[in-house]
N, C-alpha and C. Protein backbone atom coordinates (compact mmCIF):
# COMPACT_ATOMS: atom_id res chain seq x y z
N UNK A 1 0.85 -1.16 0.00
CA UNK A 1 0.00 0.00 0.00
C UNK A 1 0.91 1.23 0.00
N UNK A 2 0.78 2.24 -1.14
CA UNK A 2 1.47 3.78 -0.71
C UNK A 2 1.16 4.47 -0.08
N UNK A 3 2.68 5.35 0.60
CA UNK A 3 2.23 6.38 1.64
C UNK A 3 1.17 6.80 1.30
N UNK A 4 0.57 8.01 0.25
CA UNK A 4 -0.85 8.41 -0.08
C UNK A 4 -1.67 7.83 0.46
N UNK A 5 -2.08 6.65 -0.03
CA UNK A 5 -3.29 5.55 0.15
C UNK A 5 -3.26 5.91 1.71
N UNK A 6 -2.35 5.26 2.55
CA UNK A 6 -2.51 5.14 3.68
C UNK A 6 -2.68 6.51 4.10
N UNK A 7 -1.97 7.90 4.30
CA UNK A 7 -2.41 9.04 4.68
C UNK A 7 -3.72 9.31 4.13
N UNK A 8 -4.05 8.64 3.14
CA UNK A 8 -6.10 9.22 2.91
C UNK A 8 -6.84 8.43 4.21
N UNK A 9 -6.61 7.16 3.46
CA UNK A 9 -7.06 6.40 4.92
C UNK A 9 -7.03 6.79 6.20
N UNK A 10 -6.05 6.87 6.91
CA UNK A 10 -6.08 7.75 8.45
C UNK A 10 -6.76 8.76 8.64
N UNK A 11 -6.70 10.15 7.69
CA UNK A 11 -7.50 11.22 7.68
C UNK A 11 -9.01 10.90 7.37
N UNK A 12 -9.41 10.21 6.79
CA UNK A 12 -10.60 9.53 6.72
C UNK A 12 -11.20 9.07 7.87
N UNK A 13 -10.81 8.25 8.70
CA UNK A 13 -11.03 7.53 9.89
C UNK A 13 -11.21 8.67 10.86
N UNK A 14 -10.33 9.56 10.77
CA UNK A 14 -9.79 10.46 11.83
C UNK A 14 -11.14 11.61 11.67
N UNK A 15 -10.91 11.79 10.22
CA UNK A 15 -12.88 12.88 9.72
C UNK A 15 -13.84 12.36 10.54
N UNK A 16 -14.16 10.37 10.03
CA UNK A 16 -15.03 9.73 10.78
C UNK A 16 -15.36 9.72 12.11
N UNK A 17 -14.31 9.15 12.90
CA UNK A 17 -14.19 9.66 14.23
C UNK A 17 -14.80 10.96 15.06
N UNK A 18 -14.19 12.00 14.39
CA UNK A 18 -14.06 13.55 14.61
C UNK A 18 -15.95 13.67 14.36
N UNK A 19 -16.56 13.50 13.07
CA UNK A 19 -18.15 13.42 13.21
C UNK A 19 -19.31 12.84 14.16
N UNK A 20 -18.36 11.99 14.25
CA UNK A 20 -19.36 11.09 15.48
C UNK A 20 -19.66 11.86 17.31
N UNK A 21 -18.30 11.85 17.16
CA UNK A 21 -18.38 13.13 18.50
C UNK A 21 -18.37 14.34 18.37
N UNK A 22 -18.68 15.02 17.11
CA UNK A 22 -19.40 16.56 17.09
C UNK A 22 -18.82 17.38 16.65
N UNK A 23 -17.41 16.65 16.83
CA UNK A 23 -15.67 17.86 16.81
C UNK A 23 -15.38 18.28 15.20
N UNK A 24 -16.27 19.77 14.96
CA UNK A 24 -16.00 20.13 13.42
C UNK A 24 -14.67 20.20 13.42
N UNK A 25 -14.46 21.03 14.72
CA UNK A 25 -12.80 21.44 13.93
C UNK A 25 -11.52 20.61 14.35
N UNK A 26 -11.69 19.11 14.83
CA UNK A 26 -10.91 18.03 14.68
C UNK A 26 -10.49 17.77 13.11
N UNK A 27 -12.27 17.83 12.49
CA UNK A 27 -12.05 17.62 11.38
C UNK A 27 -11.49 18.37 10.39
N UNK A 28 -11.68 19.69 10.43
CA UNK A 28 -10.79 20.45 9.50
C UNK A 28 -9.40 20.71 9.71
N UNK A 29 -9.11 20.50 10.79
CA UNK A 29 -7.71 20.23 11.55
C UNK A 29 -6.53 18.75 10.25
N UNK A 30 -7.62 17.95 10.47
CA UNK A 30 -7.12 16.84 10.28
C UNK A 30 -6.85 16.85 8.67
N UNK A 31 -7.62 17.40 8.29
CA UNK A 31 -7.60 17.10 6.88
C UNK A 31 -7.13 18.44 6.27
N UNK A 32 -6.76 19.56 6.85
CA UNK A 32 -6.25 20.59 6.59
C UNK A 32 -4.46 20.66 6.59
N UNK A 33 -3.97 19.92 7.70
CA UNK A 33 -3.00 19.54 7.83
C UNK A 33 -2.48 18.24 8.02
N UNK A 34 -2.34 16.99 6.77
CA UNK A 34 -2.64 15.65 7.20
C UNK A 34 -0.59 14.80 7.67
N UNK A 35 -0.54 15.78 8.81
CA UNK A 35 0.93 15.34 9.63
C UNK A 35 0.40 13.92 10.33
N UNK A 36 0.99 12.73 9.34
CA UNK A 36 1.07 11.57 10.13
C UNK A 36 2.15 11.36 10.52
N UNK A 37 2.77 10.83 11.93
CA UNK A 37 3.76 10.16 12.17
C UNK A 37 4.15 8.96 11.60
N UNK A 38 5.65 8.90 11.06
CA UNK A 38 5.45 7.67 9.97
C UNK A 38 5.71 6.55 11.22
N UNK A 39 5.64 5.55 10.39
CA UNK A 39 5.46 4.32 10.83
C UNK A 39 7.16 4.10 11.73
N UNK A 40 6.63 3.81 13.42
CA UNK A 40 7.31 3.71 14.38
C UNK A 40 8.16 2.74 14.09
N UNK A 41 7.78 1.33 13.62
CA UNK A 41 8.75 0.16 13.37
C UNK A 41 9.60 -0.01 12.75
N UNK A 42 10.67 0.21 13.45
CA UNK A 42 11.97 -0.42 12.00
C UNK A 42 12.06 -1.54 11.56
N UNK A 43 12.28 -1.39 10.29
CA UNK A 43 12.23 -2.44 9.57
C UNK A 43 14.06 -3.12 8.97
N UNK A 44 14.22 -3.53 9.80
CA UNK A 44 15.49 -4.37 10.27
C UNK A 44 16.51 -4.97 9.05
N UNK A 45 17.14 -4.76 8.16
CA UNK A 45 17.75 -5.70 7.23
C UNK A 45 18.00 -7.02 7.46
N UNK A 46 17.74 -8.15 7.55
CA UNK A 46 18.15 -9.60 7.79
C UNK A 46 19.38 -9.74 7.85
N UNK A 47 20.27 -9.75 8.92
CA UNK A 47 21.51 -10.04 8.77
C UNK A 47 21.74 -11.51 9.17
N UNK A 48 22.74 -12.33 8.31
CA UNK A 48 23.40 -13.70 8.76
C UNK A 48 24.06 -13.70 9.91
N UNK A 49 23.90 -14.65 10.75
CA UNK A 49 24.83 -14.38 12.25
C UNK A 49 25.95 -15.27 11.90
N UNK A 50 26.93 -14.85 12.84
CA UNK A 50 27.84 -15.59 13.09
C UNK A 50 28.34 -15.69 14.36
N UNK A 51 28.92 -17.14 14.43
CA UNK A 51 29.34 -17.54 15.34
C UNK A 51 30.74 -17.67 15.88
N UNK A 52 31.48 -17.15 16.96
CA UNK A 52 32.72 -17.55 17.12
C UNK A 52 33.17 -19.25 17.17
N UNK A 53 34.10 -19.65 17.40
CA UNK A 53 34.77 -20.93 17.75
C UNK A 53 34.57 -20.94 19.26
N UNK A 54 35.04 -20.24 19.83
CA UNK A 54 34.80 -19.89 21.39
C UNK A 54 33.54 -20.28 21.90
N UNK A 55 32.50 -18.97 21.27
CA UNK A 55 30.93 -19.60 21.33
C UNK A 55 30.21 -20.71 21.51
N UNK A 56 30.53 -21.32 20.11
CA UNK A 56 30.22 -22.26 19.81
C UNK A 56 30.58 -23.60 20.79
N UNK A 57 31.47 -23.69 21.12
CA UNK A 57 32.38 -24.64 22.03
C UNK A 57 31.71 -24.40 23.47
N UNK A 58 31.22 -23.32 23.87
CA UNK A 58 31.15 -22.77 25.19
C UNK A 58 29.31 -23.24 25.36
N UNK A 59 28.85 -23.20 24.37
CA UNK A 59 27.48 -23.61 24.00
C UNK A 59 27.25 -25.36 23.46
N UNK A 60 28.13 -25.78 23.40
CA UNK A 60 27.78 -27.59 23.11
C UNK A 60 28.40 -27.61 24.56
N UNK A 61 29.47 -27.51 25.47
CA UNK A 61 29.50 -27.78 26.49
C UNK A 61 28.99 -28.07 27.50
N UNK A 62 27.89 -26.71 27.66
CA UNK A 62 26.64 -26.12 28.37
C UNK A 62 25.40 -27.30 28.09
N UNK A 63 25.48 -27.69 26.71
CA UNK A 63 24.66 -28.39 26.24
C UNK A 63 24.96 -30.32 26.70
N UNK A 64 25.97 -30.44 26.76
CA UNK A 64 26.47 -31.28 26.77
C UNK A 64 26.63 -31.58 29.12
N UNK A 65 26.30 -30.73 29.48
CA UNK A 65 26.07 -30.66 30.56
C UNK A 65 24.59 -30.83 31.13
N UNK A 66 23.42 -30.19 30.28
CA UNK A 66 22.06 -30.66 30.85
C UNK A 66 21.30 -31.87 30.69
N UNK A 67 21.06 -32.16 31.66
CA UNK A 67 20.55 -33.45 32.11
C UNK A 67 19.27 -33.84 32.22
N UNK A 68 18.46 -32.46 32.90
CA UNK A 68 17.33 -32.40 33.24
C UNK A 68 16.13 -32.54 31.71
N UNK A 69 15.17 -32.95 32.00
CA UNK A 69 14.35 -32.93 30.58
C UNK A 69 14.00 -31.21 30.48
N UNK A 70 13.75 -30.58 29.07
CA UNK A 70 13.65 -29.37 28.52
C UNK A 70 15.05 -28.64 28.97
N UNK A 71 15.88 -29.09 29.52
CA UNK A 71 17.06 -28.29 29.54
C UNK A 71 17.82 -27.59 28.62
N UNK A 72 17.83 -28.55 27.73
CA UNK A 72 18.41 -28.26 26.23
C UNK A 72 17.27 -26.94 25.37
N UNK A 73 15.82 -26.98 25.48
CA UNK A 73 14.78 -26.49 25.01
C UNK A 73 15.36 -25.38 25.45
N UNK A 74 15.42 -25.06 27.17
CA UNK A 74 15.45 -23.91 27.39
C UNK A 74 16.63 -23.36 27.23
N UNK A 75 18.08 -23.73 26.67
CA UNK A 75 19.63 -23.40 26.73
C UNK A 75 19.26 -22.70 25.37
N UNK A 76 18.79 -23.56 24.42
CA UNK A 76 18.49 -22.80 22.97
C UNK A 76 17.13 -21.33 22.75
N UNK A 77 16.12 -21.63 24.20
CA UNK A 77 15.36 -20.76 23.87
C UNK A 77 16.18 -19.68 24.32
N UNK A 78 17.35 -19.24 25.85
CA UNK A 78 17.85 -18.53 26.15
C UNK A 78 19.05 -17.48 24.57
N UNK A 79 19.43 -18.57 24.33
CA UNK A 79 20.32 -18.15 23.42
C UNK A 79 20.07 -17.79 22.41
N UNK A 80 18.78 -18.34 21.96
CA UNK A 80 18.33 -17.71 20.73
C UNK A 80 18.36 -18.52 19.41
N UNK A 81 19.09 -19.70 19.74
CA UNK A 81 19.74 -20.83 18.75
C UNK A 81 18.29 -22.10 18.10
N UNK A 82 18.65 -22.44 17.52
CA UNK A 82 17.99 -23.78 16.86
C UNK A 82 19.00 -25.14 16.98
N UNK A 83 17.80 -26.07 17.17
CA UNK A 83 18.75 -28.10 17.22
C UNK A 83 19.45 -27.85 16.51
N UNK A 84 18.96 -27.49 14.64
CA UNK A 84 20.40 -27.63 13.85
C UNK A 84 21.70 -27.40 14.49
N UNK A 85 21.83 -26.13 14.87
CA UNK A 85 23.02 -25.10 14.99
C UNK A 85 23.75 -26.71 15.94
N UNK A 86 23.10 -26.73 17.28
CA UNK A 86 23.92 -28.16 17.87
C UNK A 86 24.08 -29.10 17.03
N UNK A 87 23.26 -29.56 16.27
CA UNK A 87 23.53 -30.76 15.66
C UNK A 87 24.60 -30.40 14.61
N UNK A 88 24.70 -29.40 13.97
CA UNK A 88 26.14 -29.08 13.06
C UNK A 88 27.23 -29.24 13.79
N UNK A 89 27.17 -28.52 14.93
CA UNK A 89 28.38 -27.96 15.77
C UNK A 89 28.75 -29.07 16.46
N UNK A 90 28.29 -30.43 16.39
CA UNK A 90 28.44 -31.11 17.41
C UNK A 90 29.30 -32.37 15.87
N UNK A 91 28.47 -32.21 15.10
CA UNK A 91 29.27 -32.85 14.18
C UNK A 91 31.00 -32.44 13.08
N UNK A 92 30.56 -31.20 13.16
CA UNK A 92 32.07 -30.33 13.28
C UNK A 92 33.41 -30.66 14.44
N UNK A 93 32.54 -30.92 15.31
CA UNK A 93 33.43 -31.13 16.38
C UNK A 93 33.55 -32.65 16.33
N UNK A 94 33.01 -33.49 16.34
CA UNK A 94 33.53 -34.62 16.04
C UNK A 94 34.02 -35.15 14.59
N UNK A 95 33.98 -34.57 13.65
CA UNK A 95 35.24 -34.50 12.86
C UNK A 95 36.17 -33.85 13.36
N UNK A 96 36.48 -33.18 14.23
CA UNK A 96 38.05 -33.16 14.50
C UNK A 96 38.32 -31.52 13.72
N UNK A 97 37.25 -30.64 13.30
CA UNK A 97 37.06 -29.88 12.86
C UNK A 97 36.88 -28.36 14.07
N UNK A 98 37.51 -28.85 15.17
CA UNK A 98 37.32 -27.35 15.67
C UNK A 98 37.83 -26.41 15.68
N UNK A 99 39.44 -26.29 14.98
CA UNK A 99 39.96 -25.28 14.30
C UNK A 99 39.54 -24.67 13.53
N UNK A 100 38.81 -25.32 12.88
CA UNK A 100 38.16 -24.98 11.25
C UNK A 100 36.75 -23.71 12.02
N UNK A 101 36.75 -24.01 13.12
CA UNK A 101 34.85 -24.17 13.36
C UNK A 101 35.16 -22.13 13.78
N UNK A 102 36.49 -21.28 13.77
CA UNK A 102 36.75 -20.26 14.00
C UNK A 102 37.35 -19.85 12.60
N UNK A 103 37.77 -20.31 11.93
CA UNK A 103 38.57 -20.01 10.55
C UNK A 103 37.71 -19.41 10.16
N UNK A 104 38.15 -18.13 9.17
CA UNK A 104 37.54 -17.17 8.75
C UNK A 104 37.35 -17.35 7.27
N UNK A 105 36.16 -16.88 6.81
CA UNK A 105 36.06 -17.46 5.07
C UNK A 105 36.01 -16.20 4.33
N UNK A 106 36.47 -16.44 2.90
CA UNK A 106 36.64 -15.13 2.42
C UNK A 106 38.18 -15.45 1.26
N UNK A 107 38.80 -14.35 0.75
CA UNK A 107 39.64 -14.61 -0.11
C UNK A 107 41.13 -14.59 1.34
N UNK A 108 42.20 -15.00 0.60
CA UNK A 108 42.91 -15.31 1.35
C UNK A 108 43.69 -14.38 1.47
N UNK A 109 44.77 -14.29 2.64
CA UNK A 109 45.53 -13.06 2.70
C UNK A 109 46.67 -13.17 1.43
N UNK A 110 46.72 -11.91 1.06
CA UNK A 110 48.05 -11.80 -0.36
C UNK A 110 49.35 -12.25 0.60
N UNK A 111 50.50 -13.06 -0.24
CA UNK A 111 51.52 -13.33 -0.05
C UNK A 111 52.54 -12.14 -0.41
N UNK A 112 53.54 -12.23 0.35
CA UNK A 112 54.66 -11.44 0.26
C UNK A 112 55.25 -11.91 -0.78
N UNK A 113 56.38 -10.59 -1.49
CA UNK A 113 57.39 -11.56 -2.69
C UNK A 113 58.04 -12.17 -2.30
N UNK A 114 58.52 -12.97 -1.07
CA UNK A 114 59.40 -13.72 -0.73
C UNK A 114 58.89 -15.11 -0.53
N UNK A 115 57.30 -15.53 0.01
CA UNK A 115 56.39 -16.07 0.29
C UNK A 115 56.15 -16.81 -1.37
N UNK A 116 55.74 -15.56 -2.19
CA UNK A 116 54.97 -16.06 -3.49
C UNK A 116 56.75 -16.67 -4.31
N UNK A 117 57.90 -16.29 -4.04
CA UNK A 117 59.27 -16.88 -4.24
C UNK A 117 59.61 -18.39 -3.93
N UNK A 118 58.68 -18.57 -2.57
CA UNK A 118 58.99 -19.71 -1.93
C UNK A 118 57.85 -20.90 -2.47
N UNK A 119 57.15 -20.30 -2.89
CA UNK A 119 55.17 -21.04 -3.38
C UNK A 119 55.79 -21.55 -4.61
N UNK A 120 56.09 -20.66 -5.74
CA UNK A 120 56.68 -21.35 -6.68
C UNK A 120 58.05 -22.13 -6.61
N UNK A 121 59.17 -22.09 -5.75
CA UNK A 121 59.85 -22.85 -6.13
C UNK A 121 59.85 -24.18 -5.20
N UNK A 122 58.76 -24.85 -4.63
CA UNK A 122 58.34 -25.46 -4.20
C UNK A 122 57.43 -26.59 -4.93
N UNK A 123 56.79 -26.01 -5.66
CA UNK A 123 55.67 -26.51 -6.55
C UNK A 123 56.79 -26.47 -7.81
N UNK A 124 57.76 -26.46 -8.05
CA UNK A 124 58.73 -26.27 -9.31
C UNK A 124 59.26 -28.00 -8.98
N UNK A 125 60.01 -27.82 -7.53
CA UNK A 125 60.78 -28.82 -6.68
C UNK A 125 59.80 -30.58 -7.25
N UNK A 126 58.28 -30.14 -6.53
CA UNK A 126 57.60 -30.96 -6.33
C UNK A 126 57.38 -31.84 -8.01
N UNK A 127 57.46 -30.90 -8.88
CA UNK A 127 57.03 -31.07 -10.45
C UNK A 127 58.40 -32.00 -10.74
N UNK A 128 59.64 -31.24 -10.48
CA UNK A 128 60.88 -32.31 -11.10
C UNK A 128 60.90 -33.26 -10.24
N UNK A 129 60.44 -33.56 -8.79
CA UNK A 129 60.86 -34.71 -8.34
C UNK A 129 59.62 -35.75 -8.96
N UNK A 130 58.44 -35.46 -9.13
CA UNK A 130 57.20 -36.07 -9.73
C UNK A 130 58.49 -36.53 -11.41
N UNK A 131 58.48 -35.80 -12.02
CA UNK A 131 59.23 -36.07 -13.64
C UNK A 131 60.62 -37.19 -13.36
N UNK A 132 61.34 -36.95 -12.17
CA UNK A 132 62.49 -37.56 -12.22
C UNK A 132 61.84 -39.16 -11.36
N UNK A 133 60.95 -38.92 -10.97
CA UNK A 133 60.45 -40.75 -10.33
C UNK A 133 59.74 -41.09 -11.58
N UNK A 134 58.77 -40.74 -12.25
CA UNK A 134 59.00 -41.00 -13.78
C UNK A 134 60.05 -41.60 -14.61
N UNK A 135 61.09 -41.04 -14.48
CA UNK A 135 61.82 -41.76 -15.40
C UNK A 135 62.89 -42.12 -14.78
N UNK A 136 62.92 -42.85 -13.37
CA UNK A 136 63.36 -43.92 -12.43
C UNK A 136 62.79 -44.94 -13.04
N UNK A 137 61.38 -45.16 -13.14
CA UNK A 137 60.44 -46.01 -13.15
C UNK A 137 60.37 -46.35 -15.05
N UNK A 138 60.56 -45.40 -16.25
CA UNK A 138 60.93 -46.14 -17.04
C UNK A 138 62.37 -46.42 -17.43
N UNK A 139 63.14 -46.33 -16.66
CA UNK A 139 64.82 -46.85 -16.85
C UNK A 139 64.47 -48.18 -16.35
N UNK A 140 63.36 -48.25 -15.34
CA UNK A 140 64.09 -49.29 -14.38
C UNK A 140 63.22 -50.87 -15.65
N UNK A 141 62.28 -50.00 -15.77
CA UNK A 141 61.03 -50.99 -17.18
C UNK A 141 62.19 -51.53 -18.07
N UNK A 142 62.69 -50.49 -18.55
CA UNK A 142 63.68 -50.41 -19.87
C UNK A 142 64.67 -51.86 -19.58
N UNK A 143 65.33 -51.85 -18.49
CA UNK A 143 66.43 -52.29 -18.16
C UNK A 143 65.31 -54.19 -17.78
N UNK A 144 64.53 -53.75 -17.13
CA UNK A 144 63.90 -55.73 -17.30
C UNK A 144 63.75 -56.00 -18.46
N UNK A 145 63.46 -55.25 -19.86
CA UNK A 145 63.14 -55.45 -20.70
C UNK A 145 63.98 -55.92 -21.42
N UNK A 146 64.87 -55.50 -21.15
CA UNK A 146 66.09 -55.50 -21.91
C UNK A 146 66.93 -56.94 -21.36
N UNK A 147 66.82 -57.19 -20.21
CA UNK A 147 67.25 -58.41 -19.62
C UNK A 147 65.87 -59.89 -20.44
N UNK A 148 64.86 -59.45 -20.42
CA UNK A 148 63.95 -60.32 -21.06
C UNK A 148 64.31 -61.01 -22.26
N UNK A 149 65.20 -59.75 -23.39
CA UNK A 149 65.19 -59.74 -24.50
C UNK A 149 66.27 -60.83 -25.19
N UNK A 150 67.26 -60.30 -23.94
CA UNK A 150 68.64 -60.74 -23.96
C UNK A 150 69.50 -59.68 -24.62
N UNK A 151 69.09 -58.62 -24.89
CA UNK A 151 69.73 -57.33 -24.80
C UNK A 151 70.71 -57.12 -23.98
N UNK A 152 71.84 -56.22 -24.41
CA UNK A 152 72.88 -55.65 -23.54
C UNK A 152 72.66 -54.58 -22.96
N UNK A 153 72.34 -54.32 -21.84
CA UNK A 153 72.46 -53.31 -20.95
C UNK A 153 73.16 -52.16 -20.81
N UNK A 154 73.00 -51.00 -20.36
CA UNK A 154 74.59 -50.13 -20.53
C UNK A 154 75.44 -50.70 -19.06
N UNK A 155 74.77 -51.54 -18.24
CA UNK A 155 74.98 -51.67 -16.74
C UNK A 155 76.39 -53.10 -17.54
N UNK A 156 75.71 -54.11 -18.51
CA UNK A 156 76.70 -55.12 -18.24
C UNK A 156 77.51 -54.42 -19.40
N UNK A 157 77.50 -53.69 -20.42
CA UNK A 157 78.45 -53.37 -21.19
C UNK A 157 79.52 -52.30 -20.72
N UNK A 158 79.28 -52.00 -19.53
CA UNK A 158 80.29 -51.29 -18.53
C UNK A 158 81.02 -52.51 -17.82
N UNK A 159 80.34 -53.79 -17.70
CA UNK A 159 80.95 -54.81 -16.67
C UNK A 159 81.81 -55.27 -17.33
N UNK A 160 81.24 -55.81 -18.90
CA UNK A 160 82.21 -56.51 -19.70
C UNK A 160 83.49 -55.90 -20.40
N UNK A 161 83.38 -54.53 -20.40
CA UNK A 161 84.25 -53.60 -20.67
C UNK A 161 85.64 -53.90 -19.48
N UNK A 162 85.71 -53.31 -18.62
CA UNK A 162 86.15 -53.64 -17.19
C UNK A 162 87.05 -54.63 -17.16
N UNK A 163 86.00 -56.25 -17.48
CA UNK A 163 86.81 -57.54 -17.32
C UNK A 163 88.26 -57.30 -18.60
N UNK A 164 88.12 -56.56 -19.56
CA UNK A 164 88.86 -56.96 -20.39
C UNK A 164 90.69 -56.03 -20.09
């Protein structure tokens, strides 16, 4: 409904009103000058909550302490929480996940040039030692194969070299 609509409406009611009990000049009041107070309620943006690690931990504990029947009802009505929230938090935590359960999400902090120096020549390291067990693994093929064949080796044509 628009402001308008609704300021006719009130002044309307307010005319109505104002006739019934006699009051002309309520009514010309009202509709001469139609000052409504706007609407008292704020209207709140929905924000996502969040939870600390701390919190969270300090609240399955609590939880993990009542005994009594509705205890739990009333720990979540105090706090403001829902079963889910325990039932996540309780399974977070038994994965072994309670570091994680404070970790902050979002893009990650930028590396220094010494940092982003060390990132690549690490992942460089990791690439040639991956390439050089590679071709451990076909020398080592090569060389049964070659014994299968009855092929000479470079291993015995160094031996037989030697004997002579």
């Amino acid at each position: 409904m628009s402001d308008k609509r609704k300021l006719k409406m009130i002044s309307s009611m307010v005319a109505a009103e104002a006739t019934r009990a006699g009051e002309a000049s309520a009514v010309s009041a009202a509709t001469a000058a139609p000052s409504v107070a706007p609407d008292a309620e704020v209207r709140a943006v929905a924000k996502r909550r969040q939870f600390t690690a701390a919190y969270k931990l300090s609240v399955l504990e609590e939880a993990d302490r009542c005994t009594s029947p509705g205890a739990i009802g009333a720990l979540l009505r105090r706090e403001g929480l829902y079963s889910s929230h325990l039932t996540t938090w309780r399974r977070e935590r038994e994965a072994g996940a309670l570091e994680a359960l404070g970790r902050r999400r979002g893009r990650k902090a930028k590396l220094s040039p010494e940092q982003r120096r060390i990132a690549v020549l690490e992942a460089r390291s990791a690439r040639l030692e991956r390439e050089l067990e590679q071709a451990r693994t076909i020398i080592g093929v090569q060389k049964k194969l070659c014994t299968l064949l009855g092929l000479p080796t470079a291993e015995s044509t160094e031996d037989s070299g030697s004997e002579s």
